[in-house]
N, C-alpha and C. Protein backbone atom coordinates (compact mmCIF):
# COMPACT_ATOMS: atom_id res chain seq x y z
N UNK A 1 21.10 -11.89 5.26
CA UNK A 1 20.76 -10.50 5.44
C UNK A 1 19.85 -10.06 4.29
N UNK A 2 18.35 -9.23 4.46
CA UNK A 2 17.69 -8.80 3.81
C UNK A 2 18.32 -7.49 3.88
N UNK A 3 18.23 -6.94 2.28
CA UNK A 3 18.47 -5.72 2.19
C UNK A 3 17.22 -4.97 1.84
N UNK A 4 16.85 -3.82 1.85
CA UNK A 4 15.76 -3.21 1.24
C UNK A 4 15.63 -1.79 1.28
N UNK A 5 15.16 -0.82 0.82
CA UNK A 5 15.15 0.57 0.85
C UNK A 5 14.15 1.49 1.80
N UNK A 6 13.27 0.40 2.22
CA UNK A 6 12.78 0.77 3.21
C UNK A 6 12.41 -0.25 3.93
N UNK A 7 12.10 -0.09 5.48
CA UNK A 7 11.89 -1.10 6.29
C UNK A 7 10.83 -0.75 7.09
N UNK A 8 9.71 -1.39 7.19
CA UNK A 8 8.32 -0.90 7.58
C UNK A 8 7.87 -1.36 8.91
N UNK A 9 7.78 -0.40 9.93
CA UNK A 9 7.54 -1.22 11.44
C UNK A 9 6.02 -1.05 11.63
N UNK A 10 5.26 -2.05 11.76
CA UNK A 10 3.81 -1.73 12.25
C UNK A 10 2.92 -2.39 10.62
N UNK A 11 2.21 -3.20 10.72
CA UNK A 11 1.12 -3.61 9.93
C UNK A 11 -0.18 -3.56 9.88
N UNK A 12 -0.16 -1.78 10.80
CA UNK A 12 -1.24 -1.30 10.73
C UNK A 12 -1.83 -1.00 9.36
N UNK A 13 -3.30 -0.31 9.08
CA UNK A 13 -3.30 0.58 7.95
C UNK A 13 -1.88 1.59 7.22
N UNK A 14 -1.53 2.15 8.10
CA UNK A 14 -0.22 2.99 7.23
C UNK A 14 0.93 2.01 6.74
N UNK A 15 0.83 1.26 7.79
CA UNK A 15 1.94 0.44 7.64
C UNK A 15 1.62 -0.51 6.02
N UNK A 16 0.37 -1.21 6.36
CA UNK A 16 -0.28 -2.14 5.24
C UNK A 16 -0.36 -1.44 4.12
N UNK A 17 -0.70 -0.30 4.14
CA UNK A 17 -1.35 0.83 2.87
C UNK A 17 0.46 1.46 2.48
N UNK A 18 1.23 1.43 2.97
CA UNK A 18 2.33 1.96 2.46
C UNK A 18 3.16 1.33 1.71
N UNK A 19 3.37 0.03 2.34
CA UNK A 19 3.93 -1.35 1.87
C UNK A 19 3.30 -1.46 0.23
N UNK A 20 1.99 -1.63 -0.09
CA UNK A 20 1.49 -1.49 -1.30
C UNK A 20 1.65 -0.66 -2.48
N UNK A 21 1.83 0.68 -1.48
CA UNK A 21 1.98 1.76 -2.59
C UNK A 21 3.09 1.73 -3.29
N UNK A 22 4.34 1.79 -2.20
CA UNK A 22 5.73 1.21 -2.92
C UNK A 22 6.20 0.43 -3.80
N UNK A 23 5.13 -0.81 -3.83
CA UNK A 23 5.00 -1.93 -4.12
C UNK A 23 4.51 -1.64 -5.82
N UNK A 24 3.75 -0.86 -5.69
CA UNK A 24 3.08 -0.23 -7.25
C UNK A 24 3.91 0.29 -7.93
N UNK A 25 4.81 1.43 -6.81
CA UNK A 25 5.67 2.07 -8.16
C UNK A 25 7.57 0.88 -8.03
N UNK A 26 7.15 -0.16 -7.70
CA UNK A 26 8.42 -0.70 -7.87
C UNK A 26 9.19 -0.83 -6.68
N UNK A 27 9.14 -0.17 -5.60
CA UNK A 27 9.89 -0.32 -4.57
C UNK A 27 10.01 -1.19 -3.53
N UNK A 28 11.28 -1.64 -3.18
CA UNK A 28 10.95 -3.35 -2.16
C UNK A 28 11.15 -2.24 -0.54
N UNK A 29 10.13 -3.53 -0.15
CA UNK A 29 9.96 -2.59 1.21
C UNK A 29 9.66 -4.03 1.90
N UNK A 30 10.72 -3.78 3.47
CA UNK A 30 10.65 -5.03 4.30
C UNK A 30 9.72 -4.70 5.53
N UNK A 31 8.61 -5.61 5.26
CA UNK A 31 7.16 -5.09 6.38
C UNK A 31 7.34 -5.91 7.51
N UNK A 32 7.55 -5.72 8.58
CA UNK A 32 7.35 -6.15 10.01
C UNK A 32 6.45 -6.27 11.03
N UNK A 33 5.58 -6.65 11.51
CA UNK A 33 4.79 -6.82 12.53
C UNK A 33 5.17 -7.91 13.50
N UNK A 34 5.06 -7.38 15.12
CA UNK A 34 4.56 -8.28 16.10
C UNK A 34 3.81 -9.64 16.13
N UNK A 35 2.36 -9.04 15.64
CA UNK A 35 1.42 -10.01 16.21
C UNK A 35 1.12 -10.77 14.34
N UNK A 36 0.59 -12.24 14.59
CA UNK A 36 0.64 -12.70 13.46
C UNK A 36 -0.71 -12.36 12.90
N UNK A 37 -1.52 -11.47 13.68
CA UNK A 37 -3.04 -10.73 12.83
C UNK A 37 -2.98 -10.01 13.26
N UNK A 38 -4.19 -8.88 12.88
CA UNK A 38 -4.26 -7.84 12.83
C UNK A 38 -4.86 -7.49 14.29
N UNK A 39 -5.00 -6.51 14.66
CA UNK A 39 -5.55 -6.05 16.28
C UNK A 39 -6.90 -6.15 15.70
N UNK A 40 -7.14 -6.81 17.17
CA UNK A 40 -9.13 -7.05 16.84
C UNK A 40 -9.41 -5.66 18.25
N UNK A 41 -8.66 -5.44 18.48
CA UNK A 41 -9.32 -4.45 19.75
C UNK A 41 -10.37 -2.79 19.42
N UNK A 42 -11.10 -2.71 19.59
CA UNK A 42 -11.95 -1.68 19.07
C UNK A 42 -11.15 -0.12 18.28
N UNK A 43 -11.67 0.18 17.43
CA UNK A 43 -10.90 1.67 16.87
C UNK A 43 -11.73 2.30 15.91
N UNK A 44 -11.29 2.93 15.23
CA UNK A 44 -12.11 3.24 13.77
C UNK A 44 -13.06 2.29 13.34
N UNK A 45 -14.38 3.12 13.07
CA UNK A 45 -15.43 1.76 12.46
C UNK A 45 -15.60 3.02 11.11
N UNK A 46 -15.09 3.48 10.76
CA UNK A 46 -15.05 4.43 9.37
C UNK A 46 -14.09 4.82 8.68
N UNK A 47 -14.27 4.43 7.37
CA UNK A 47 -13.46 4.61 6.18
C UNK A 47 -13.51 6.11 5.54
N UNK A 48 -13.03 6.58 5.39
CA UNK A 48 -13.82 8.13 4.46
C UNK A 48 -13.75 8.03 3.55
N UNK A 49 -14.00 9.11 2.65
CA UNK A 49 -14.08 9.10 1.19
C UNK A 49 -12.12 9.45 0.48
N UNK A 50 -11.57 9.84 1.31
CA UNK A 50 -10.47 9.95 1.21
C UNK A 50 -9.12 8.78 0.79
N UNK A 51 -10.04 8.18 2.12
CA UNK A 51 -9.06 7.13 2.55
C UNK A 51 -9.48 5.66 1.51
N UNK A 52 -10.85 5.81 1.22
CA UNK A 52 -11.25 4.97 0.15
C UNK A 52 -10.65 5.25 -1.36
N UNK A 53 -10.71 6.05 -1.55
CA UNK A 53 -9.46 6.79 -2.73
C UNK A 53 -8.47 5.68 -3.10
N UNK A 54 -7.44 5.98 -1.27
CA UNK A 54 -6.48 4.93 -1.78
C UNK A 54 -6.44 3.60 -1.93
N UNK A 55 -8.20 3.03 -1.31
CA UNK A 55 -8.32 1.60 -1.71
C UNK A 55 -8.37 1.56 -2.97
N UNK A 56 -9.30 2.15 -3.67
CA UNK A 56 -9.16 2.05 -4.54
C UNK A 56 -7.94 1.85 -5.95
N UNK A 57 -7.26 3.18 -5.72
CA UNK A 57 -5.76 2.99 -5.94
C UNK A 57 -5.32 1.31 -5.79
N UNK A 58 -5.67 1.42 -4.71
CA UNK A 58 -4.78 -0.58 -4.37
C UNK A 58 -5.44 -1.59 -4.96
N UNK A 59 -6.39 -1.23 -5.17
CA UNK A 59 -7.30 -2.46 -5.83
C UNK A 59 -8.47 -2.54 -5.14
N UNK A 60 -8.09 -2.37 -4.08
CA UNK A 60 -9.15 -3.36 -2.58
C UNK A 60 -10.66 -3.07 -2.60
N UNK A 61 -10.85 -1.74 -3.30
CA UNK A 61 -12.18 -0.91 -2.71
C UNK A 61 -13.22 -1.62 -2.53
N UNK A 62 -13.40 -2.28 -3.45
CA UNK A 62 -14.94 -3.27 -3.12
C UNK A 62 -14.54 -4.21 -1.92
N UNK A 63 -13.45 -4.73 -1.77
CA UNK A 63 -13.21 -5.83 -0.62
C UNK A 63 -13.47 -4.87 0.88
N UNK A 64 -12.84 -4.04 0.79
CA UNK A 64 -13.15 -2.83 2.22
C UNK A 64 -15.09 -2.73 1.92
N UNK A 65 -15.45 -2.31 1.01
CA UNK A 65 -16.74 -1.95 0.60
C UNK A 65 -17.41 -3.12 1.58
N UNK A 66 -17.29 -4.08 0.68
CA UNK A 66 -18.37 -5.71 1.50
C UNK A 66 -18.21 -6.03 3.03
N UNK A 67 -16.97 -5.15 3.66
CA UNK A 67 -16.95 -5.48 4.49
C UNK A 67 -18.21 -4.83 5.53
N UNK A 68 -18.46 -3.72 5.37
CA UNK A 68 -19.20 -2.31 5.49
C UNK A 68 -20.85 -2.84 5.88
N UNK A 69 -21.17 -1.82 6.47
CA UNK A 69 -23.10 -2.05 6.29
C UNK A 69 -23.42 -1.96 5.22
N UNK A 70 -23.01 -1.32 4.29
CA UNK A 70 -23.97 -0.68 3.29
C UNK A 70 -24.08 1.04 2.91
N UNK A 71 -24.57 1.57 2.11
CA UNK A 71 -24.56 3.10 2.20
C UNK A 71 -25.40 3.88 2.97
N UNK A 72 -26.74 2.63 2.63
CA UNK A 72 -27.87 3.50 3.64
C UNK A 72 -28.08 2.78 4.93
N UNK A 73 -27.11 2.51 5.59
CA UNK A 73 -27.10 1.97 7.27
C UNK A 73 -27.86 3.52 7.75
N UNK A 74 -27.48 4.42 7.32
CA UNK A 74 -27.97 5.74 8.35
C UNK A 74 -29.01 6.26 8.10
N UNK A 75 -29.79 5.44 7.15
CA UNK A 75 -31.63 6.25 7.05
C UNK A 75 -32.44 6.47 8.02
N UNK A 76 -31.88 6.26 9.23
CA UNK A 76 -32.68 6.49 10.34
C UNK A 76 -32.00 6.66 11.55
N UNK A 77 -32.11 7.66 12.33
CA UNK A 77 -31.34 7.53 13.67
C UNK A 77 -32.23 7.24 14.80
N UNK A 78 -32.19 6.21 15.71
CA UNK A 78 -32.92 6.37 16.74
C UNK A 78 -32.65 6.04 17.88
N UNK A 79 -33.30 6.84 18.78
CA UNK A 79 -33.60 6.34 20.29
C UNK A 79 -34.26 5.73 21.23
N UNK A 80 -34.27 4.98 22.02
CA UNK A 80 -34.35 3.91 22.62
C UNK A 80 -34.49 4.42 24.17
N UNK A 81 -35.64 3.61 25.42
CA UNK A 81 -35.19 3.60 26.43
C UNK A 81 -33.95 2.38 26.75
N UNK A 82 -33.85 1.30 26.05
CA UNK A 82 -32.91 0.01 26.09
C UNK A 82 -33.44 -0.48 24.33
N UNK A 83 -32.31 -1.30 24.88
CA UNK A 83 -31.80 -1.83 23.27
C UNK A 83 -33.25 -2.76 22.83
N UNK A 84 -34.45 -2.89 23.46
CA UNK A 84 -35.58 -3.47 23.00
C UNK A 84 -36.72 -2.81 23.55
N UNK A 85 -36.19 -1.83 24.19
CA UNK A 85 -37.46 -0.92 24.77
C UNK A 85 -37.88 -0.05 23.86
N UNK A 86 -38.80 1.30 24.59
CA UNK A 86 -39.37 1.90 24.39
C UNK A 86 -39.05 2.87 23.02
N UNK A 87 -39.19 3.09 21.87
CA UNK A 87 -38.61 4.33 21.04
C UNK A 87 -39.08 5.50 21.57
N UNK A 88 -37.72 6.34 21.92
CA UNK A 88 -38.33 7.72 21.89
C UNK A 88 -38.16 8.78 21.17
N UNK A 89 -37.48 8.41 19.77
CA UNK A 89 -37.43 9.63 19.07
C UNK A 89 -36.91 8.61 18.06
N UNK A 90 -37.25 9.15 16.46
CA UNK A 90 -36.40 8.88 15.32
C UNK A 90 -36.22 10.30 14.61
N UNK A 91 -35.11 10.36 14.08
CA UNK A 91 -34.63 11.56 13.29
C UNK A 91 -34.18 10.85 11.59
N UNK A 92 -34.49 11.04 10.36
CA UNK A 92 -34.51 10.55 9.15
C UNK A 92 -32.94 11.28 9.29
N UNK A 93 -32.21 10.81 8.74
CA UNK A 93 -30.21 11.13 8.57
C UNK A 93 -30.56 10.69 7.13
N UNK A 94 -29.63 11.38 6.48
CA UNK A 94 -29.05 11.26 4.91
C UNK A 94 -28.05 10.24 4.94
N UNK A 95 -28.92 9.36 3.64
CA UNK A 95 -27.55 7.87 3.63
C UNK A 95 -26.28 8.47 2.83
N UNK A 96 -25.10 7.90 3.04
CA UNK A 96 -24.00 7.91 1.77
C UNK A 96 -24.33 8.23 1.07
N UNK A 97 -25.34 7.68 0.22
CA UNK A 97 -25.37 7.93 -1.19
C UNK A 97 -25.56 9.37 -1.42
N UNK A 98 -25.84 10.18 -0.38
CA UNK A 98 -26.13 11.76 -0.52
C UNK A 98 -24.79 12.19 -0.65
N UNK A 99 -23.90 11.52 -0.57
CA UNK A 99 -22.20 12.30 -0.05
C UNK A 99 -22.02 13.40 -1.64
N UNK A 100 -21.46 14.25 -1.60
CA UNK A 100 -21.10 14.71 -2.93
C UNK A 100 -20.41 14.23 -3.70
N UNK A 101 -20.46 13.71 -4.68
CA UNK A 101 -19.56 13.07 -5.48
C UNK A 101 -18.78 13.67 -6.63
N UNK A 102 -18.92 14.51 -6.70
CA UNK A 102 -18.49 16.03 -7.82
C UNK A 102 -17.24 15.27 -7.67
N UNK A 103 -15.86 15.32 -6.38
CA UNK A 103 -14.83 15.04 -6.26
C UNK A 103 -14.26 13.70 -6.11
N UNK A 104 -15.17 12.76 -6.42
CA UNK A 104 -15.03 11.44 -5.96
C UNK A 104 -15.62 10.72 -6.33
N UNK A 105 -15.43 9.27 -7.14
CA UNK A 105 -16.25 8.41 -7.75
C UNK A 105 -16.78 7.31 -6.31
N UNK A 106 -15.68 7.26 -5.08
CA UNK A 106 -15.71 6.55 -3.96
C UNK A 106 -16.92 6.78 -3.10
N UNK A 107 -17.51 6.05 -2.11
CA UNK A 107 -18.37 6.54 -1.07
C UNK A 107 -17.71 6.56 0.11
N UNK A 108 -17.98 6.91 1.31
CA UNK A 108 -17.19 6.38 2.67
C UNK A 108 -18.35 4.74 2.93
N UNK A 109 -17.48 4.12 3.86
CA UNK A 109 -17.91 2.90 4.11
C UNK A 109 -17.80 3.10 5.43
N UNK A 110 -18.72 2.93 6.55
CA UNK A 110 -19.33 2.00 7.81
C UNK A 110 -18.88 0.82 8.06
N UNK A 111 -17.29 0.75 8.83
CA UNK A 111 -16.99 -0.36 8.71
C UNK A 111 -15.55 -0.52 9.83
N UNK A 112 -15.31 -1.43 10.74
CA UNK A 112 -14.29 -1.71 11.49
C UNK A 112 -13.26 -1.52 11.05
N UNK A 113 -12.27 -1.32 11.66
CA UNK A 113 -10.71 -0.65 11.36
C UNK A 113 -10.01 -2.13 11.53
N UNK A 114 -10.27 -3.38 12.12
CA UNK A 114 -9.66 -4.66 11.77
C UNK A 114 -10.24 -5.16 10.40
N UNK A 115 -11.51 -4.87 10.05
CA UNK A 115 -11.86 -5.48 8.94
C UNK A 115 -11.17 -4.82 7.53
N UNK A 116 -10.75 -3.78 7.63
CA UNK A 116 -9.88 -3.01 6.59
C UNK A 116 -8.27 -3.17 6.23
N UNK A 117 -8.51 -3.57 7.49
CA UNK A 117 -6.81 -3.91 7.72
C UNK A 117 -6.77 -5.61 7.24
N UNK A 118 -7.54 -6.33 8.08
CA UNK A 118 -7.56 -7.29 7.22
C UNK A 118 -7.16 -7.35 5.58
N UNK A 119 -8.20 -6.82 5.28
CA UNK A 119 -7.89 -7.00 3.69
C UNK A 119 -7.02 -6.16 3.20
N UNK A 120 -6.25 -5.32 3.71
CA UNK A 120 -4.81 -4.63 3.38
C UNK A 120 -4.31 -5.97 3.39
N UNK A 121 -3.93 -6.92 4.61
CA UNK A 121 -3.08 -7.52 4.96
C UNK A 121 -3.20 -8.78 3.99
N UNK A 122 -4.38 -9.38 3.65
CA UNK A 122 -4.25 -10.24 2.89
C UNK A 122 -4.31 -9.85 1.32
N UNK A 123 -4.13 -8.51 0.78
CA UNK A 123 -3.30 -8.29 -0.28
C UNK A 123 -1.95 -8.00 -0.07
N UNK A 124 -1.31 -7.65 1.20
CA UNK A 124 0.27 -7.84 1.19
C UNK A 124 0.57 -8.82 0.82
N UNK A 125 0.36 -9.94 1.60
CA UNK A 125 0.23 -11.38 1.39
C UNK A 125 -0.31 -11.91 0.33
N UNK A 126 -1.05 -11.63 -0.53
CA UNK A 126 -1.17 -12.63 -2.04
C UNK A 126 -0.54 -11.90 -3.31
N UNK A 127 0.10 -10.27 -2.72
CA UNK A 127 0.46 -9.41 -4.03
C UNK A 127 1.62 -10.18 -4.90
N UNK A 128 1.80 -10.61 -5.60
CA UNK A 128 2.69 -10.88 -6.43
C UNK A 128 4.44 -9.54 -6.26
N UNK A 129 3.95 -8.82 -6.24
CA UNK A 129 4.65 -7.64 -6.10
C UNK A 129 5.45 -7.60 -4.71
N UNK A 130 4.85 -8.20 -3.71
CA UNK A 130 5.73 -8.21 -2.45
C UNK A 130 6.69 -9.88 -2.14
N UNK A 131 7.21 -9.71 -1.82
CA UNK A 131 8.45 -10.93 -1.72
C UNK A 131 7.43 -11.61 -0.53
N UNK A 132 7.92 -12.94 -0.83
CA UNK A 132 6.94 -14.04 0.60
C UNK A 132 7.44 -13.50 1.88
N UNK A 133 8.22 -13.31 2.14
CA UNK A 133 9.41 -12.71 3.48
C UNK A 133 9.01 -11.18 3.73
N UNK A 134 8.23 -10.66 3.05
CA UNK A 134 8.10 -9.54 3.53
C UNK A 134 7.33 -8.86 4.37
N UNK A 135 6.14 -9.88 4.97
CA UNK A 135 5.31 -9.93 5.82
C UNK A 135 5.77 -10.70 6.70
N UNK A 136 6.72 -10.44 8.14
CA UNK A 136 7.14 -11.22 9.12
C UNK A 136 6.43 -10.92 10.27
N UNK A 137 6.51 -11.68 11.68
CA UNK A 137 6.14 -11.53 12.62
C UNK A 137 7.32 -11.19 13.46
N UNK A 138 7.48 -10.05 13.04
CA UNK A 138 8.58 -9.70 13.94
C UNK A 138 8.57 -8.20 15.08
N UNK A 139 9.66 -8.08 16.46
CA UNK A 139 9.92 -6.99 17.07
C UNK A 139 11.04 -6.25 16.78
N UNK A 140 11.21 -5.16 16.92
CA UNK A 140 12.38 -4.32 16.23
C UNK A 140 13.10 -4.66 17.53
N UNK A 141 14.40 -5.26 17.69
CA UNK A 141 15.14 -5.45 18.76
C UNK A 141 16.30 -4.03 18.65
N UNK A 142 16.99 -3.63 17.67
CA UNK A 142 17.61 -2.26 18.32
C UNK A 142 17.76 -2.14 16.49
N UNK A 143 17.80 -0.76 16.67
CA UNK A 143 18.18 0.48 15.53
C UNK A 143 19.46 1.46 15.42
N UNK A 144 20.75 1.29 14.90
CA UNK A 144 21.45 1.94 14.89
C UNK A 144 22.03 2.12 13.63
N UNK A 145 22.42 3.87 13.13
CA UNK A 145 23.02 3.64 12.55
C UNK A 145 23.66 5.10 11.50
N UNK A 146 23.91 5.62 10.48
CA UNK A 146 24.14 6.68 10.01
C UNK A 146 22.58 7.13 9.19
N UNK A 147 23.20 8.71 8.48
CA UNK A 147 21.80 8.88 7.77
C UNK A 147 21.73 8.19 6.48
N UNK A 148 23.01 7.26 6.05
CA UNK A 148 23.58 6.39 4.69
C UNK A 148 22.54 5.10 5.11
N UNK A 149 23.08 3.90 5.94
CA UNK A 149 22.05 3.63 5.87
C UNK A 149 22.06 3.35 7.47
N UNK A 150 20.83 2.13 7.78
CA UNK A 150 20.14 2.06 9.43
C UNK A 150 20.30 0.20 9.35
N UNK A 151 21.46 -0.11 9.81
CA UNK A 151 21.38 -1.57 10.07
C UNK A 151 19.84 -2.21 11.20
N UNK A 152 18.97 -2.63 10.79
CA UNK A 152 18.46 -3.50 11.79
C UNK A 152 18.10 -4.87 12.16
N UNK A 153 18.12 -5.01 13.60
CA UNK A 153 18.50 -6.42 14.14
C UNK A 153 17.11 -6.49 14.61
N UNK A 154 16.30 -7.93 13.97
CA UNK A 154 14.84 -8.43 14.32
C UNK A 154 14.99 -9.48 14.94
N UNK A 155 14.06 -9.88 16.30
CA UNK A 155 13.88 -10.90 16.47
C UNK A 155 12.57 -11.60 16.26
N UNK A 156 12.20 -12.34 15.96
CA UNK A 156 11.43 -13.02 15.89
C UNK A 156 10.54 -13.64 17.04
N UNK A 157 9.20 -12.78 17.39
CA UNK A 157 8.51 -13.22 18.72
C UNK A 157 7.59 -14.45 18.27
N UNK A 158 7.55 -15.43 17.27
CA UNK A 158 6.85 -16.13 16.88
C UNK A 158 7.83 -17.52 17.20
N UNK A 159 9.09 -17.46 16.54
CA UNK A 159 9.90 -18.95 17.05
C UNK A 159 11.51 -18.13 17.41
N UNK A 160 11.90 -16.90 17.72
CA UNK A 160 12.80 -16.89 18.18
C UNK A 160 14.27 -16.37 17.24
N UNK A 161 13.63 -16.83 16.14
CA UNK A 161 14.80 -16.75 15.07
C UNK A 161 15.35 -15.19 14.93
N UNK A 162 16.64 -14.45 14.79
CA UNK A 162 17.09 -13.59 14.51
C UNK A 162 17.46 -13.16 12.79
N UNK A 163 17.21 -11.86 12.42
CA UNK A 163 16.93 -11.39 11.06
C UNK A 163 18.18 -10.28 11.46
N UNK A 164 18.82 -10.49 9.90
CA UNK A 164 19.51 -8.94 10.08
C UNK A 164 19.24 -8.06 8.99
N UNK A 165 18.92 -6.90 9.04
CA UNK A 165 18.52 -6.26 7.47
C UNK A 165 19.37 -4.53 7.45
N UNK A 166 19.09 -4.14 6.64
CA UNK A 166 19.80 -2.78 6.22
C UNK A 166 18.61 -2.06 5.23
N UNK A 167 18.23 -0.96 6.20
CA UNK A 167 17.48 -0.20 4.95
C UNK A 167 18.53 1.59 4.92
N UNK A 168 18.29 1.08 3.25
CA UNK A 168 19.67 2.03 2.41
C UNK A 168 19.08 3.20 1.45
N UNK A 169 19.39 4.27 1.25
CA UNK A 169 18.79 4.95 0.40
C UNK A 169 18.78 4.86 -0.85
């Protein structure tokens, strides 16, 4: 039986980005996911200046950064009759680098919501700070329990194996 103080369902961004933070100020946290990577299926292709903040915080920022076009992907907007046809209009757009920075040393990054997660996921996975076991491939099979603590029972959709854990306050 894993014990832990919190128990994390989903290895999405919140999920990946939460696991870490805890992880900073000391706290063990048991992370769970389904699938053994990250969803490649289309979503967010933008980071903000916000949300880069907390890469930063984590370490990651340049790794999210490289993943990115670049700042000035948007020096130009244009239109097209087809993707090799005719241009019919360009409009000059302000790159990143115009963003205000008064509040922020960060830029936003141009960049896929698997490729971010990615590199959340492979700092869960190399942090020193998170236990090897704490990145599983697992489904939450049932949740019961008081507001003291929440016994839960995992199974394992990868080979089957059953987990029992307790997250306690």
């Amino acid at each position: 039986m894993i014990n832990a103080p919190v128990c994390i369902i989903g290895c999405e961004p919140i999920g990946l980005a939460s696991a870490l933070v805890l992880a900073k100020f000391g706290i063990d946290s048991l992370l769970n996911e389904r699938r053994d990577e990250v969803n490649t299926h289309p979503r967010s292709r933008f980071v903000d200046t916000n949300t880069m903040e907390l890469m930063r915080f984590l370490g990651v920022a340049k790794a999210v950064e490289e993943t990115g076009l670049g700042p000035d992907w948007t020096e130009n907007n244009r239109w097209a009759s087809a993707l090799t046809g005719r241009q019919i209009a360009v409009i000059p757009s302000p790159t990143f680098h115009t963003a205000t920075r008064s509040t922020s040393p960060t830029l936003p990054v141009m960049t896929c919501q698997d490729h971010a997660e990615n590199v959340l996921l492979t700092e869960a996975r190399a942090s020193n700070e998170l236990r090897p076991e704490a990145v599983v491939v697992a489904r939450l099979r049932e949740a019961v329990g008081t507001d003291d603590e929440v016994p839960i029972d995992i199974t394992s959709t990868a080979c089957g194996a059953r987990r029992r854990g307790a997250s306690t306050p």
